[in-house]
C-alpha atoms as a PDB file:
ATOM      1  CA  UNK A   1       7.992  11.512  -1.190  1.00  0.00           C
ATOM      2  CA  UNK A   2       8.585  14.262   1.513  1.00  0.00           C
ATOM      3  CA  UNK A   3       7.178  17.492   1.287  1.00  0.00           C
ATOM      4  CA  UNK A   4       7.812  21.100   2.682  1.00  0.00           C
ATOM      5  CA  UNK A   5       6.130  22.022   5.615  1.00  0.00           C
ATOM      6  CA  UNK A   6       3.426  24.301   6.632  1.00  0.00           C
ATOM      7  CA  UNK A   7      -0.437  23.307   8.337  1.00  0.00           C
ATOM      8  CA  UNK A   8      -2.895  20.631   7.164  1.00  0.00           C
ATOM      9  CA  UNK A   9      -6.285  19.211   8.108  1.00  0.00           C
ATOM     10  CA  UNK A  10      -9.277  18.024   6.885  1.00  0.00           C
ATOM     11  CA  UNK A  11     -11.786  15.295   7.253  1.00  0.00           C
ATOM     12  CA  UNK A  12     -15.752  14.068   6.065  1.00  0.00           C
ATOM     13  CA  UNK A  13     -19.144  14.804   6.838  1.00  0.00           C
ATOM     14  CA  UNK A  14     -19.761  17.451   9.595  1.00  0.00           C
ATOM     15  CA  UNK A  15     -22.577  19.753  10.539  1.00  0.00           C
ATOM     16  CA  UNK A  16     -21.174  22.779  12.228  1.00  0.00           C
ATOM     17  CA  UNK A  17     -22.160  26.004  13.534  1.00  0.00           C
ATOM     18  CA  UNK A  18     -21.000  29.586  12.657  1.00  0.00           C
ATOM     19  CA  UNK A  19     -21.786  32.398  14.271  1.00  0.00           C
ATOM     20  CA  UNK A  20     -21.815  35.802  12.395  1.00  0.00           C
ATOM     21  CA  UNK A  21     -23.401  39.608  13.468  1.00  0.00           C
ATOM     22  CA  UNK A  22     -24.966  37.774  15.857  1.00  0.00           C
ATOM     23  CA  UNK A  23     -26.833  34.881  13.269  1.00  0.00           C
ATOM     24  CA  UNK A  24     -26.333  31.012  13.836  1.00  0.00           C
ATOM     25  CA  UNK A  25     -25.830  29.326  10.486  1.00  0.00           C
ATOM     26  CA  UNK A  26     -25.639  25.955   9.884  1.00  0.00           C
ATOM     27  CA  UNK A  27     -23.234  24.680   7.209  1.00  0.00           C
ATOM     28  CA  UNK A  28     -22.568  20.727   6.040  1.00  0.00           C
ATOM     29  CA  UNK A  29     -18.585  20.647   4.907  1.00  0.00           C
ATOM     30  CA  UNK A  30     -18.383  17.971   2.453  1.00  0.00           C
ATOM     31  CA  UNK A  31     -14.407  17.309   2.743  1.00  0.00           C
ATOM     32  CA  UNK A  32     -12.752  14.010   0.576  1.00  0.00           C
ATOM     33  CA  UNK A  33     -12.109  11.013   3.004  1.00  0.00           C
ATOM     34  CA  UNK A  34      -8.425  11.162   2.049  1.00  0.00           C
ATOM     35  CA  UNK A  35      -6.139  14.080   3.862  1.00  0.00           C
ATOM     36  CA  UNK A  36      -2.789  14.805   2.670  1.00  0.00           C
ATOM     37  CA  UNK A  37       0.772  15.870   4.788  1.00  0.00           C
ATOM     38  CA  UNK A  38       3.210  18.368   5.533  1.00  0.00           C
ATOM     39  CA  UNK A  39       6.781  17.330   6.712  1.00  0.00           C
ATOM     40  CA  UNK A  40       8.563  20.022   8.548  1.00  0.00           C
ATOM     41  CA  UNK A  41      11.946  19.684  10.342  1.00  0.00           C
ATOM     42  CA  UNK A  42      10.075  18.369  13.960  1.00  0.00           C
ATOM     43  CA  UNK A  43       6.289  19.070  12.699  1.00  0.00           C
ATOM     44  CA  UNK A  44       4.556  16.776  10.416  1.00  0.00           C
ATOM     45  CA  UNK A  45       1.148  18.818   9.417  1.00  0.00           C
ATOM     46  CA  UNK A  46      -2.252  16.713   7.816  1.00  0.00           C
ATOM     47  CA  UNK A  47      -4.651  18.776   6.331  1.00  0.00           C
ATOM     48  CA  UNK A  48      -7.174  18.762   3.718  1.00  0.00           C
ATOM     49  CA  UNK A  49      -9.309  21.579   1.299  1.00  0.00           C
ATOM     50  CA  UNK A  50     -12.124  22.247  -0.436  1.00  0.00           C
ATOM     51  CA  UNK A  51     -13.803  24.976  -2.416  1.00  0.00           C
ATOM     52  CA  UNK A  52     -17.481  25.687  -3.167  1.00  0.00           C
ATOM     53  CA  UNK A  53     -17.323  27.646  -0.439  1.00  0.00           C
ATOM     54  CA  UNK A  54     -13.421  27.609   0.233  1.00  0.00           C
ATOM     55  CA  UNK A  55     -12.327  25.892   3.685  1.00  0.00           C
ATOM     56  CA  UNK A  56      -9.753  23.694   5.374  1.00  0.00           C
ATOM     57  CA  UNK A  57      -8.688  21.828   8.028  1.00  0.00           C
ATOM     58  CA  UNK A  58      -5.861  20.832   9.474  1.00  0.00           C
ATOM     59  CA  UNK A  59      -3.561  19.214  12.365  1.00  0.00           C
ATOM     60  CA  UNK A  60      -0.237  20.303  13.312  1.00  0.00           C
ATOM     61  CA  UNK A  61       1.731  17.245  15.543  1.00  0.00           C
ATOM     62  CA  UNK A  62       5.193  18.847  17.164  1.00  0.00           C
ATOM     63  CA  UNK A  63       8.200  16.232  17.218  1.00  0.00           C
ATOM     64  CA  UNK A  64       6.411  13.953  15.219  1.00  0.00           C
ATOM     65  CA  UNK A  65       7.486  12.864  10.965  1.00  0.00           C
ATOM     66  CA  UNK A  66       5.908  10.279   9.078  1.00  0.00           C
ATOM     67  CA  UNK A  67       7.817   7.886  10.061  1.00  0.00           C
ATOM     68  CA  UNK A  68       6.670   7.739  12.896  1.00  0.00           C
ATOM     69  CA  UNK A  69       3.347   6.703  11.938  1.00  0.00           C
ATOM     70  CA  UNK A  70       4.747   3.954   9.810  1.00  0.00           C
ATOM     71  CA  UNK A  71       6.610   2.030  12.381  1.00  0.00           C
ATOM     72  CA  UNK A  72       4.151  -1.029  12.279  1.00  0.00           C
ATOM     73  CA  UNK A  73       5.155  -3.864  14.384  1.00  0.00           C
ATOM     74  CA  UNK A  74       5.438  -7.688  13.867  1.00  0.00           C
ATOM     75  CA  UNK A  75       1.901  -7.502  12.869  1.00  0.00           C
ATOM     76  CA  UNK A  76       2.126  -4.893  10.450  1.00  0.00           C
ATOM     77  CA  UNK A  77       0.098  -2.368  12.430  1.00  0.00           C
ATOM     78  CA  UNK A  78       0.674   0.103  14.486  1.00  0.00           C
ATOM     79  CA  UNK A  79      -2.280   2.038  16.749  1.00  0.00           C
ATOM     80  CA  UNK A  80      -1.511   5.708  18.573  1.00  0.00           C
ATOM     81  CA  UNK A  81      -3.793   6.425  20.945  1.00  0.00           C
ATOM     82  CA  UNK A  82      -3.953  10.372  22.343  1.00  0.00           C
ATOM     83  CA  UNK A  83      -1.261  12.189  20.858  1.00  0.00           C
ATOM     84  CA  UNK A  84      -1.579  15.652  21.392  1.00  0.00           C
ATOM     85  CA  UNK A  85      -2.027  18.244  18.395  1.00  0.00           C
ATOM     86  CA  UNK A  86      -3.285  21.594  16.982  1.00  0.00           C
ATOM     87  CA  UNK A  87      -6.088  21.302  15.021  1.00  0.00           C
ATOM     88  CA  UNK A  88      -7.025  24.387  12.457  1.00  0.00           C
ATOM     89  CA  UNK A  89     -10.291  25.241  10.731  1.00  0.00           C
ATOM     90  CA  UNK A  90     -10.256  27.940   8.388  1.00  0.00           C
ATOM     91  CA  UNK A  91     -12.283  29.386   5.906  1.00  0.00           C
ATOM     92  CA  UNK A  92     -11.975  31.987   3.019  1.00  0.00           C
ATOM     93  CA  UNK A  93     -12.890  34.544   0.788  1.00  0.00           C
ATOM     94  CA  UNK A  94     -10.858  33.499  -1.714  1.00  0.00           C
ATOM     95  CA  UNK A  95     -12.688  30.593  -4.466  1.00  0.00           C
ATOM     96  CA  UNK A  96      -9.591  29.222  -5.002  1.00  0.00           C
ATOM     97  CA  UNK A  97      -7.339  27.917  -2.215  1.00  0.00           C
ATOM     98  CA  UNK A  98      -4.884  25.571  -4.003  1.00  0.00           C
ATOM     99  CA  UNK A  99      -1.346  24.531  -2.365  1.00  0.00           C
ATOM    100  CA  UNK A 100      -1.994  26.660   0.444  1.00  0.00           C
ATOM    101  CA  UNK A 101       0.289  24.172   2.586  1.00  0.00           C
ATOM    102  CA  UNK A 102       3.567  22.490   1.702  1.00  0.00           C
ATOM    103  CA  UNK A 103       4.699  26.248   0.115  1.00  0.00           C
ATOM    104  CA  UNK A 104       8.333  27.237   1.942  1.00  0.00           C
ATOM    105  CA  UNK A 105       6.223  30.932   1.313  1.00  0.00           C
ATOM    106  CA  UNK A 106       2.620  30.626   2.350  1.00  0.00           C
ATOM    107  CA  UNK A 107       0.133  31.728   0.013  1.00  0.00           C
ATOM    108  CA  UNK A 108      -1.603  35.198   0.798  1.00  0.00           C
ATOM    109  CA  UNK A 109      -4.905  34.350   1.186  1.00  0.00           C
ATOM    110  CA  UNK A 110      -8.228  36.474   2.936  1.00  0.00           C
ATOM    111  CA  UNK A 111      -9.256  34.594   5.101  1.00  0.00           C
ATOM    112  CA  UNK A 112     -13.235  34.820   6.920  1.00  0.00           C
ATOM    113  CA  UNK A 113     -13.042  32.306   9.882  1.00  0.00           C
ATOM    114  CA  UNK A 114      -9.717  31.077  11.308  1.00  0.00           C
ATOM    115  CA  UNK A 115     -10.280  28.790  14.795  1.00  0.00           C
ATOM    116  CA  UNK A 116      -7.465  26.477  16.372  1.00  0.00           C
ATOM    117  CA  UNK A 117      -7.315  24.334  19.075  1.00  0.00           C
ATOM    118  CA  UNK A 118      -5.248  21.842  21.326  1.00  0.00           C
ATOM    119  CA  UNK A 119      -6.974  18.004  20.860  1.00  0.00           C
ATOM    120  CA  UNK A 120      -6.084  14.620  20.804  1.00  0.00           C
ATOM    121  CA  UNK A 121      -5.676  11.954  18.270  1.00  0.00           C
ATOM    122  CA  UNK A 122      -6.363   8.503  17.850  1.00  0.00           C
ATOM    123  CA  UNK A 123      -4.268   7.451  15.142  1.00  0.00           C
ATOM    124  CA  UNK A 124      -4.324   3.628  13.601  1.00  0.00           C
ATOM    125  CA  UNK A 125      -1.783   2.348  10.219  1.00  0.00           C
ATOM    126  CA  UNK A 126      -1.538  -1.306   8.827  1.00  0.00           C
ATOM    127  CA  UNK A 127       0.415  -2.351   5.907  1.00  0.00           C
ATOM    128  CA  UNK A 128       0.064  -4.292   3.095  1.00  0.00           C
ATOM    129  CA  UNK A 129       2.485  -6.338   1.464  1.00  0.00           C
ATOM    130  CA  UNK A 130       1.963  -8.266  -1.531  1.00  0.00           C
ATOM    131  CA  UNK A 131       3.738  -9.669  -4.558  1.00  0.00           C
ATOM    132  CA  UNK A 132       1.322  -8.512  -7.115  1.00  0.00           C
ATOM    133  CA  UNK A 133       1.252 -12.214  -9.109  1.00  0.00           C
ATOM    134  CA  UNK A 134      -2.058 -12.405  -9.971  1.00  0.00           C
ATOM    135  CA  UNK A 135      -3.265 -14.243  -6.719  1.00  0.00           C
ATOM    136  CA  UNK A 136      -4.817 -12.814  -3.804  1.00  0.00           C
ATOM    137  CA  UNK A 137      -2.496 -13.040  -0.337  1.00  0.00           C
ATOM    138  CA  UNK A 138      -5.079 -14.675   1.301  1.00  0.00           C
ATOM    139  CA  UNK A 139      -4.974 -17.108  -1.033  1.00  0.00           C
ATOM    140  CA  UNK A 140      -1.355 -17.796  -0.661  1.00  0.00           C
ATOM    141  CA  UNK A 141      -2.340 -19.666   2.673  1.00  0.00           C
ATOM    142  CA  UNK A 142      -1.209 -23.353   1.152  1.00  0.00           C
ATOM    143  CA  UNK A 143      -1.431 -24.632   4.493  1.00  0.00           C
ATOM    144  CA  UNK A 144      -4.583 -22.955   5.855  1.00  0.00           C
ATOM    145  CA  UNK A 145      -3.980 -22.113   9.301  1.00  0.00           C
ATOM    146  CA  UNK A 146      -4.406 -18.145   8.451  1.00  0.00           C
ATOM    147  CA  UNK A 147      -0.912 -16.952   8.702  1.00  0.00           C
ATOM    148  CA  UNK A 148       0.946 -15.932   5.397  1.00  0.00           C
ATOM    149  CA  UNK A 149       4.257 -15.858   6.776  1.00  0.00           C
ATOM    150  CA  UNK A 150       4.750 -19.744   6.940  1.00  0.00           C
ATOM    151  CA  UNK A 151       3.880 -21.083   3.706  1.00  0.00           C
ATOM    152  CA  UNK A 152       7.361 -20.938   1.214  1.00  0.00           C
ATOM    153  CA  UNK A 153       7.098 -23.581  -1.532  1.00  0.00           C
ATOM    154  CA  UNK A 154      10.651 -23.085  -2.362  1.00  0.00           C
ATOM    155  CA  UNK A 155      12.338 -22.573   0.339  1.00  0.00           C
ATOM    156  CA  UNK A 156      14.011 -19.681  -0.424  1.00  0.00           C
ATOM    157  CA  UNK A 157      12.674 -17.387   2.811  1.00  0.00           C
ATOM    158  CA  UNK A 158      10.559 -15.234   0.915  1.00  0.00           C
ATOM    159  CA  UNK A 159       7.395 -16.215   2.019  1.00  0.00           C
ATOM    160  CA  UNK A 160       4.408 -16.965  -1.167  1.00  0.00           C
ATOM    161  CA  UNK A 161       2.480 -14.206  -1.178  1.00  0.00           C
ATOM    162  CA  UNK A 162       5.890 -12.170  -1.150  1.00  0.00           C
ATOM    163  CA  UNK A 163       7.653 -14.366  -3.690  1.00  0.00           C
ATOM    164  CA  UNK A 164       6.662 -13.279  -7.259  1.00  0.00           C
ATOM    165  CA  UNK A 165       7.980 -17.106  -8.257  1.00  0.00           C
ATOM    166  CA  UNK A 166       6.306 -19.220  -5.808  1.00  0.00           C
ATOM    167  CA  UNK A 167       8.008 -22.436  -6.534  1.00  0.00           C
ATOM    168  CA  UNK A 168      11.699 -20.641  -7.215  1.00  0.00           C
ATOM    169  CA  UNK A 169      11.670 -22.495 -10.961  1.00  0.00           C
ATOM    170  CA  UNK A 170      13.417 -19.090 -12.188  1.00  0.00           C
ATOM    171  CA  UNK A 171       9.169 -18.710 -14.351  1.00  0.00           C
ATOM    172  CA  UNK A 172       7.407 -15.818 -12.589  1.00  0.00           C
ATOM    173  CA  UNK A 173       4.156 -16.995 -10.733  1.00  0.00           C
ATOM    174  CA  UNK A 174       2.084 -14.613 -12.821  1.00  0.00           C
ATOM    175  CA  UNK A 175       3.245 -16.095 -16.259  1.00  0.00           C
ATOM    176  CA  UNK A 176       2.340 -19.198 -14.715  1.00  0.00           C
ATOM    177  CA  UNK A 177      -1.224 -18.808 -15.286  1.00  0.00           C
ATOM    178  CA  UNK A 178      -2.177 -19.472 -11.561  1.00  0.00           C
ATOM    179  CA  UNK A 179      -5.856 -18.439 -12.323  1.00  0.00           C
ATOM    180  CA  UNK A 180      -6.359 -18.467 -16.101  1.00  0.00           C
ATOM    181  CA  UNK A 181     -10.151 -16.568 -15.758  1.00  0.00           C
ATOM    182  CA  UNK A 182      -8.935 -14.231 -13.358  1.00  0.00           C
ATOM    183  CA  UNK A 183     -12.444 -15.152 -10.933  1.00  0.00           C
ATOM    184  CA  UNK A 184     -10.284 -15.637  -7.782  1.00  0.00           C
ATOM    185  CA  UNK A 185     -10.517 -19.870  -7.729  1.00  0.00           C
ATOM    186  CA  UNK A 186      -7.094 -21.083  -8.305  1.00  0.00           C
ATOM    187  CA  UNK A 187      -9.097 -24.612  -8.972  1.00  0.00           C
ATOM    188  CA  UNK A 188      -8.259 -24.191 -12.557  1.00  0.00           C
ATOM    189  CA  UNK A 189      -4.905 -23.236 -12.802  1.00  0.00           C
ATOM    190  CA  UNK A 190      -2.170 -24.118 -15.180  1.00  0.00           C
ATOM    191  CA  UNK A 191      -1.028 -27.483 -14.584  1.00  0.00           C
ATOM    192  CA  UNK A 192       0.757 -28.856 -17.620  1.00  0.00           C
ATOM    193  CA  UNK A 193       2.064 -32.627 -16.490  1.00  0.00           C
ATOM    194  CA  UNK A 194      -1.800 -33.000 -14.716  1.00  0.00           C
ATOM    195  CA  UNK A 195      -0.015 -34.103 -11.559  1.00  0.00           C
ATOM    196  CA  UNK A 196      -2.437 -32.580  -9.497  1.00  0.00           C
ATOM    197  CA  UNK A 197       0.676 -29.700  -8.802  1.00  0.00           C
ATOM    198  CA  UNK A 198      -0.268 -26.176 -10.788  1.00  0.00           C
ATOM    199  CA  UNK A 199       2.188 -25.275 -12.451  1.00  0.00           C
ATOM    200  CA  UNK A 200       2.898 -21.828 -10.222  1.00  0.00           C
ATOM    201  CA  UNK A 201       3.715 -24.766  -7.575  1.00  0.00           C
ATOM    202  CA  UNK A 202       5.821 -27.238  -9.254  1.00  0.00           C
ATOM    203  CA  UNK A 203       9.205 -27.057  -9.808  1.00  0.00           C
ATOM    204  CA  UNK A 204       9.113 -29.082 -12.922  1.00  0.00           C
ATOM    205  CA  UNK A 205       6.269 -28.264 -14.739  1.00  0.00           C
ATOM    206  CA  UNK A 206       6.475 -30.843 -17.588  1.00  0.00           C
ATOM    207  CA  UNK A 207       6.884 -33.984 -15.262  1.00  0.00           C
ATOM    208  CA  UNK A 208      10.341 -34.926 -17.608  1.00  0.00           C
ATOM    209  CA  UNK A 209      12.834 -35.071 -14.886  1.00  0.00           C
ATOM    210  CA  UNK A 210      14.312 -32.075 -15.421  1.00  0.00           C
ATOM    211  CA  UNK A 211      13.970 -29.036 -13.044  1.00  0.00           C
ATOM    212  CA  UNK A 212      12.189 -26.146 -14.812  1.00  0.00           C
ATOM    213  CA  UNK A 213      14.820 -24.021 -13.832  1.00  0.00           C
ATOM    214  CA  UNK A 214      17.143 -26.111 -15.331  1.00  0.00           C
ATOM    215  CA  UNK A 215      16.151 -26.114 -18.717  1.00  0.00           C
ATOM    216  CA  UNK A 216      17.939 -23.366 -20.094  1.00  0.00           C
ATOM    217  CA  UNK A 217      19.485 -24.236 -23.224  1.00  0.00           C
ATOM    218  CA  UNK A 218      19.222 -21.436 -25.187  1.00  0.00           C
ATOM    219  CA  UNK A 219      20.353 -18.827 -22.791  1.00  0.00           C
ATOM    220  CA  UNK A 220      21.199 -19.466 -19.007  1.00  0.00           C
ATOM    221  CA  UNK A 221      19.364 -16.533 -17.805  1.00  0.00           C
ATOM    222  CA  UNK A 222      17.048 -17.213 -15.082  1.00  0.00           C
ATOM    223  CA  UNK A 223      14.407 -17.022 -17.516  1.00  0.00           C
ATOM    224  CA  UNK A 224      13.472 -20.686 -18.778  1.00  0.00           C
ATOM    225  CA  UNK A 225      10.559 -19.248 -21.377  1.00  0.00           C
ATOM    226  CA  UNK A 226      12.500 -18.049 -23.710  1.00  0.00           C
ATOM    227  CA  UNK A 227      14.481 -21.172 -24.454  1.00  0.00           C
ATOM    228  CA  UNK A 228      12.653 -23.018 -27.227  1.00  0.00           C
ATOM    229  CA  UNK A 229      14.634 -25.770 -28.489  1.00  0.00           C
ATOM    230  CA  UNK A 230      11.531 -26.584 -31.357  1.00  0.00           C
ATOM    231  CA  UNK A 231      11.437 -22.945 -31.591  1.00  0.00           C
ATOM    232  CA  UNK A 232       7.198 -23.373 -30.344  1.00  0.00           C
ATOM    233  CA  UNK A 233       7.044 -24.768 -26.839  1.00  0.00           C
ATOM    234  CA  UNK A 234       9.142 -23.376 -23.929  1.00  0.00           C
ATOM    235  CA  UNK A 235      11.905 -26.797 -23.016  1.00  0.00           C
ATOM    236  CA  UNK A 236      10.119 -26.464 -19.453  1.00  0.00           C
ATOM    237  CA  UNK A 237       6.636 -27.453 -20.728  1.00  0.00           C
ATOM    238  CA  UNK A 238       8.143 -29.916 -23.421  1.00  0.00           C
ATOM    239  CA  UNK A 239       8.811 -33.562 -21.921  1.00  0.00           C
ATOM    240  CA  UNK A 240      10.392 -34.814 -25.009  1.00  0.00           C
ATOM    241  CA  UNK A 241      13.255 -32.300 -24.525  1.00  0.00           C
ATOM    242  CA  UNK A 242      15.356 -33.344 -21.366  1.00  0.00           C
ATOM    243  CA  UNK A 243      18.427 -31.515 -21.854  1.00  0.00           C
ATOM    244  CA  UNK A 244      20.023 -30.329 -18.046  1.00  0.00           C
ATOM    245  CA  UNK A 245      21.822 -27.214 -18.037  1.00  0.00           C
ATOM    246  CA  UNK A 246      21.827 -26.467 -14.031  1.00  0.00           C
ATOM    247  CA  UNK A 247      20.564 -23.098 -12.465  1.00  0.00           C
ATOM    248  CA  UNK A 248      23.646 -21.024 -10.392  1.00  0.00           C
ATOM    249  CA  UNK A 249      20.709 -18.318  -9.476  1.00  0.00           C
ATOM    250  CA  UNK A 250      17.414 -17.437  -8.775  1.00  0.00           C
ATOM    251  CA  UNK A 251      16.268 -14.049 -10.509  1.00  0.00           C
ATOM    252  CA  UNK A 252      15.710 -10.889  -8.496  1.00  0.00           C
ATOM    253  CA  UNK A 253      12.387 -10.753  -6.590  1.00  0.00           C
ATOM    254  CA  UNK A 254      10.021  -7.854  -6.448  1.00  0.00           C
ATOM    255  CA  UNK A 255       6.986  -6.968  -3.844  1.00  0.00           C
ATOM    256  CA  UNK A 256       5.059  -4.279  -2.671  1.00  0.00           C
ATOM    257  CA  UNK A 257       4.273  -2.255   0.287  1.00  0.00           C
ATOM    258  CA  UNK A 258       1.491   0.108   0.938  1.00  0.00           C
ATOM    259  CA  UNK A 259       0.504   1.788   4.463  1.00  0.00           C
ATOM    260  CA  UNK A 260      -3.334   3.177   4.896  1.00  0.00           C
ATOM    261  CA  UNK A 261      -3.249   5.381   8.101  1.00  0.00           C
ATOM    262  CA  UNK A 262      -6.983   6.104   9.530  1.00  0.00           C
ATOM    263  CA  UNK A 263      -7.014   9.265  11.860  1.00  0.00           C
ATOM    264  CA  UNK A 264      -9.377   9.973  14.783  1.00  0.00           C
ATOM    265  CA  UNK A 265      -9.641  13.705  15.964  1.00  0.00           C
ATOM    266  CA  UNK A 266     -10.696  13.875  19.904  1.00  0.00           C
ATOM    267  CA  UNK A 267     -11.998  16.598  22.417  1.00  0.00           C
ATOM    268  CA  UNK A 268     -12.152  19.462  19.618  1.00  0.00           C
ATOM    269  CA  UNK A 269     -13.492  23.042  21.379  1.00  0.00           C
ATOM    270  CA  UNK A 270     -13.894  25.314  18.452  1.00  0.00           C
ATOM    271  CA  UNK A 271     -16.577  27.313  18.543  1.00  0.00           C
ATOM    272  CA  UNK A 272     -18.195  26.731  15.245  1.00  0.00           C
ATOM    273  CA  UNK A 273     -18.241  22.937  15.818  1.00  0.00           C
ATOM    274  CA  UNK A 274     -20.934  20.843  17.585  1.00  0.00           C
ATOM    275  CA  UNK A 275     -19.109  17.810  18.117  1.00  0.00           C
ATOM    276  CA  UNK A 276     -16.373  17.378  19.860  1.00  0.00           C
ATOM    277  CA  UNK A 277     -14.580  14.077  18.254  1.00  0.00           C
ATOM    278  CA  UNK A 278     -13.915  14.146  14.385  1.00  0.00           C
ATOM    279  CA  UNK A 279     -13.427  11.306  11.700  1.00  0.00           C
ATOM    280  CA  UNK A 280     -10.736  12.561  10.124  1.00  0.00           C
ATOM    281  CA  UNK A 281     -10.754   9.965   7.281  1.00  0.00           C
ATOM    282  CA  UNK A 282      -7.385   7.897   5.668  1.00  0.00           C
ATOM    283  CA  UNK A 283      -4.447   8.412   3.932  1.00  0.00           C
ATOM    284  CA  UNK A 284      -2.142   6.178   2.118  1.00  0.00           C
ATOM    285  CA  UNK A 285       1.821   5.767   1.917  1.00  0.00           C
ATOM    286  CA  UNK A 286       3.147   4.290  -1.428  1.00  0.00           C
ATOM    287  CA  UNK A 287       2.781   1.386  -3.028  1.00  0.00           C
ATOM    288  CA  UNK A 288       7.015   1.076  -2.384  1.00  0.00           C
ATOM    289  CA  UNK A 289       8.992  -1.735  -4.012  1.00  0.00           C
ATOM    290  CA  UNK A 290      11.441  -3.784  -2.176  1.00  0.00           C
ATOM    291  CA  UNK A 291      14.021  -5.853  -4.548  1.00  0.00           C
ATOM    292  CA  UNK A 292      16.008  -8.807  -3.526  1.00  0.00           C
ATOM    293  CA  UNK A 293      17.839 -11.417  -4.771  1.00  0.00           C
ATOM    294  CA  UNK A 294      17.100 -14.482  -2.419  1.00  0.00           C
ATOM    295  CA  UNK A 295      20.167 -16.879  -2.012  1.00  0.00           C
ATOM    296  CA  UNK A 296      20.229 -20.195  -4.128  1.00  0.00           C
ATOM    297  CA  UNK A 297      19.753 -23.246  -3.006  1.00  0.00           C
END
């Protein structure tokens, strides 16, 4: 979600210096990992606050939205390597300091120290996707050579770990019981005909003949557990029932996307600092949901 604009910054650990009538003091900021943003109409502002005493940080990058630090690439990163910006350190009188950026009308505020300076910024995002079916991505690998993108039981071109029904028999993966004790070893999953097939993997589950999409008799709506013709077992995990009623569709699909952006502040030359490069910390973008409807076949 987009925000107003106005100035941002933050970041971790630091030791800096601050001068005063004359007296060096040393202060340790203790600033969260995570920074928040700004979006203006060509600025996009990351900043982050404290209180205890009352301070923040923050970096202004001109021409620059979001977006722009979200354009991953075929390999779902994306790295940004010296892009100028402003970076701000401020501190206040005031104890409280709260949503002193993003306002359309700043918040007055008293403020004590207020330095600002040009640096550069090493900036680094990958994304996640993931189908949130109760098994790990990595171990969506069915053919083990490490990459996720060509292993797609069905053939449907959603790839497994971004198909929430792995083997496209219209039974979500998850309600396939893929790893009953939820440890992470898919060793013991469901497999109801003991073919050596789980049953998140098999596109007939009961070894009867009959697709397990196809064994809707009840109600032909891409949802085979909830037709019981002995009104106990689903007609997909009962081999005595055979009847065929054939699939037109596969149901919608849902997965997930989520960006983590780490930040890298370089060649900072504010006075009350004794370092010149900053770890700036993370932040995170979503999870978002993408919805499809892959075609049948």
């Amino acid at each position: 979600m987009r925000k107003p604009f106005l100035y941002i910054f933050s970041f971790c650990l630091l030791t800096i210096w601050s001068c005063d009538d004359g007296d060096i003091l040393d202060f340790e900021f203790e600033f969260d990992e995570e920074f928040e943003y700004c979006e203006g109409v060509s600025d996009l502002v990351l900043y982050k606050t404290k209180t205890d005493p009352s301070e923040s940080m923050s970096l202004l990058i001109t021409d620059y939205e979001l977006d722009d630090l979200l354009d991953v690439g075929d390999d779902n990163s994306l790295s940004l390597e010296d892009v100028d910006a402003s970076f701000t350190y401020r501190s206040y009188y005031d104890t409280s300091i709260d949503d002193i950026f993003c306002n359309e009308i700043p918040t007055n505020l008293n403020i004590n120290i207020d330095e600002t300076d040009d640096v550069l910024l090493d900036i680094v995002t990958v994304l996640t996707a993931y189908d949130d079916d109760d098994i790990d991505s990595e171990l969506e690998d069915i053919n083990g050579d490490g990459d996720l993108t060509n292993d797609d039981t069905d053939g449907d071109g959603i790839p497994n770990y971004l198909d929430a029904d792995d083997d496209g028999d219209n039974v979500l993966t998850a309600d396939e019981n893929p790893d009953p004790d939820g440890d992470g070893d898919l060793s013991d999953a469901q497999d109801t005909d003991e073919d050596g097939i789980p049953d998140y993997l098999d596109n007939d589950d009961d070894a009867d003949g009959v697709l397990t999409r196809d064994e809707e008799n009840d109600s032909a709506d891409q949802n085979p557990t909830n037709d019981l013709t002995d009104g106990v077992t689903p007609d997909y995990l009962n081999d005595l029932i055979t009847n065929t009623i054939p699939a037109t569709a596969y149901r919608s699909n849902t997965y997930y996307t989520s960006y983590y952006i780490t930040l890298d502040i370089k060649e900072i030359g504010i006075s009350i600092l004794s370092q010149d490069t900053l770890d700036f910390g993370y932040m995170t973008e979503g999870p978002d949901s993408v919805t499809t409807t892959p075609d049948f076949n």
